[in-house]
Protein backbone atom coordinates (compact mmCIF):
# COMPACT_ATOMS: atom_id res chain seq x y z
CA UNK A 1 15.57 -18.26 -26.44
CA UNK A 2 14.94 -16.67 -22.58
CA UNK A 3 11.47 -17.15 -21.09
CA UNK A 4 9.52 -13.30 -20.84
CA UNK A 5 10.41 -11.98 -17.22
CA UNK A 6 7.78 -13.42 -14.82
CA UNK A 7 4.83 -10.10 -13.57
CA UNK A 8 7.21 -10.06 -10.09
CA UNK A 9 9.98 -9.13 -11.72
CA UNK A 10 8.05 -6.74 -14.40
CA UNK A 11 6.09 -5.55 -11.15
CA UNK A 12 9.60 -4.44 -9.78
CA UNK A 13 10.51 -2.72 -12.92
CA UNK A 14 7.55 -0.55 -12.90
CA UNK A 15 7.90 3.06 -12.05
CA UNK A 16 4.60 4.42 -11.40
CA UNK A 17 1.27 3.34 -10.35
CA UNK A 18 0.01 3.49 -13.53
CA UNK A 19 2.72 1.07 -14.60
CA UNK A 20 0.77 -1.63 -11.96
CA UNK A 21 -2.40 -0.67 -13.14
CA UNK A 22 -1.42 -1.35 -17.20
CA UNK A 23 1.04 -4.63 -16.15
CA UNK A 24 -2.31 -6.35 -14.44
CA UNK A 25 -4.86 -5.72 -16.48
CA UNK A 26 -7.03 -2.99 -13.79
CA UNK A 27 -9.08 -0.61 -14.55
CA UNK A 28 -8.64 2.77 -12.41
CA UNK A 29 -10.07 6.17 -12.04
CA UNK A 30 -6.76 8.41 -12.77
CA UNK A 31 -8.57 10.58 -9.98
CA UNK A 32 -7.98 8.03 -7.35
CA UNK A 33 -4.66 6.96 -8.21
CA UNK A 34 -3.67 10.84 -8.18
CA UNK A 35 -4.49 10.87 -4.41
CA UNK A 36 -3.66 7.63 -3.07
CA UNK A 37 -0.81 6.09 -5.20
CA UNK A 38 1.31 5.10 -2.49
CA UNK A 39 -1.25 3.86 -0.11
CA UNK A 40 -2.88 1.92 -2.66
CA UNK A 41 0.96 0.14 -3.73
CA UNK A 42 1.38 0.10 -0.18
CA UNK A 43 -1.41 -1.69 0.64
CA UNK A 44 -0.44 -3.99 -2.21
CA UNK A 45 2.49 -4.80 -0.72
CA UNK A 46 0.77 -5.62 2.22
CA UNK A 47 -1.42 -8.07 0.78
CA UNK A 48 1.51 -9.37 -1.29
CA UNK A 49 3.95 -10.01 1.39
CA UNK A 50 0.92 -12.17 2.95
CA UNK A 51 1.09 -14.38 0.38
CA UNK A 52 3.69 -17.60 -0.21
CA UNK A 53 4.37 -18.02 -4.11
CA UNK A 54 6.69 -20.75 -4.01
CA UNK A 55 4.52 -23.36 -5.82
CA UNK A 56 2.90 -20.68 -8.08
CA UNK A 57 2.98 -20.76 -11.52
CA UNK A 58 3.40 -17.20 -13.35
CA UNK A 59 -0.61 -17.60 -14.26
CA UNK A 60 -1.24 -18.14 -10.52
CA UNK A 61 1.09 -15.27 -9.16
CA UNK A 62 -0.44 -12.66 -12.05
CA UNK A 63 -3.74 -13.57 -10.86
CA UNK A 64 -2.80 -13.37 -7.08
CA UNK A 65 -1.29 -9.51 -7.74
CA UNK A 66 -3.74 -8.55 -9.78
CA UNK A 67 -6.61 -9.33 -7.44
CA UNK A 68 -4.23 -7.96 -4.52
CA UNK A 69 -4.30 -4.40 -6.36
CA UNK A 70 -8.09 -4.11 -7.35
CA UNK A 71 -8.37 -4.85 -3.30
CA UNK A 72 -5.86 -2.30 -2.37
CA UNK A 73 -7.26 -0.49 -5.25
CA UNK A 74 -11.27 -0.90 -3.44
CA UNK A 75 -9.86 0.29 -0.34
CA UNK A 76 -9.45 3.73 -1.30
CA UNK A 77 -12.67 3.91 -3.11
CA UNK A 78 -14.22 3.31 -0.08
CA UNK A 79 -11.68 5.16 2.54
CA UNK A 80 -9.25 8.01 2.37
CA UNK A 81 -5.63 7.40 2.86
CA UNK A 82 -5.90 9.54 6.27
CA UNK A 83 -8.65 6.83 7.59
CA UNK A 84 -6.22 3.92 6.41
CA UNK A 85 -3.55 5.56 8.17
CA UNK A 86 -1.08 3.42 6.39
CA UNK A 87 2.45 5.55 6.88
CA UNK A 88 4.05 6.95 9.95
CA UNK A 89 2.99 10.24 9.71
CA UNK A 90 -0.58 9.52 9.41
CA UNK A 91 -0.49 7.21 12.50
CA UNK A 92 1.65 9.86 14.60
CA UNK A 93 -0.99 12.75 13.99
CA UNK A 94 -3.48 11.02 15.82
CA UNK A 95 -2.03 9.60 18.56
CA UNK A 96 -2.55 10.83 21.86
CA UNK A 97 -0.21 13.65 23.41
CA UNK A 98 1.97 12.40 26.19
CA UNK A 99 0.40 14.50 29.60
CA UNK A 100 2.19 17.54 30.55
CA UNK A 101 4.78 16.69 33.73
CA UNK A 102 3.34 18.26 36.28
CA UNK A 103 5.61 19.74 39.22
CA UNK A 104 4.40 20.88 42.23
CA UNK A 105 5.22 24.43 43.53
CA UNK A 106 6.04 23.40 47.12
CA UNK A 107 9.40 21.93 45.07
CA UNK A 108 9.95 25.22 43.06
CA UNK A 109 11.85 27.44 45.33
């Protein structure tokens, strides 16, 4: 008999959001999830890759992601995914233009 596949590997297996959400156990508003799906994985991931499971039983790890996503999860209750600013995109549309080059006229002939 093979042991179940540990929630890491299920985790990797999922193909939505909502896949997370039913693995762990976590409530969500479908609302939220509709809006911020990647950030919230995203920010998952963050929190995950934080983390050193070596010594972890499967209990331990579950517990570990599954608190990991209801904090991603809280983030975007409380912030948009433009405030988080999580991907490229959203951190290149607010940094600063780079100042015109300026060239005086004396050189201009």
């Amino acid at each position: 008999m093979t042991d179940a596949p540990g929630i890491l590997e299920q985790l990797r297996k999922a193909s939505s959001a909502e896949d997370f959400f039913s693995l762990l156990g976590v409530d969500y508003d479908p609302k939220v999830v509709n809006v911020a799906r990647l950030h919230i994985l995203r920010r998952m991931g963050q929190y995950l890759f934080s983390e050193d499971f070596s010594a972890a039983s499967d209990g331990e790890v579950t517990e570990k992601c599954k608190a990991f996503l209801e904090r991603a999860y809280e983030d975007f209750l409380k912030s948009s995914p433009i405030d988080e600013r999580l991907f490229k995109v959203h951190k290149d549309a607010v940094k600063p233009a780079a100042p015109p080059t300026l060239v005086q006229l004396n050189v201009l002939k």
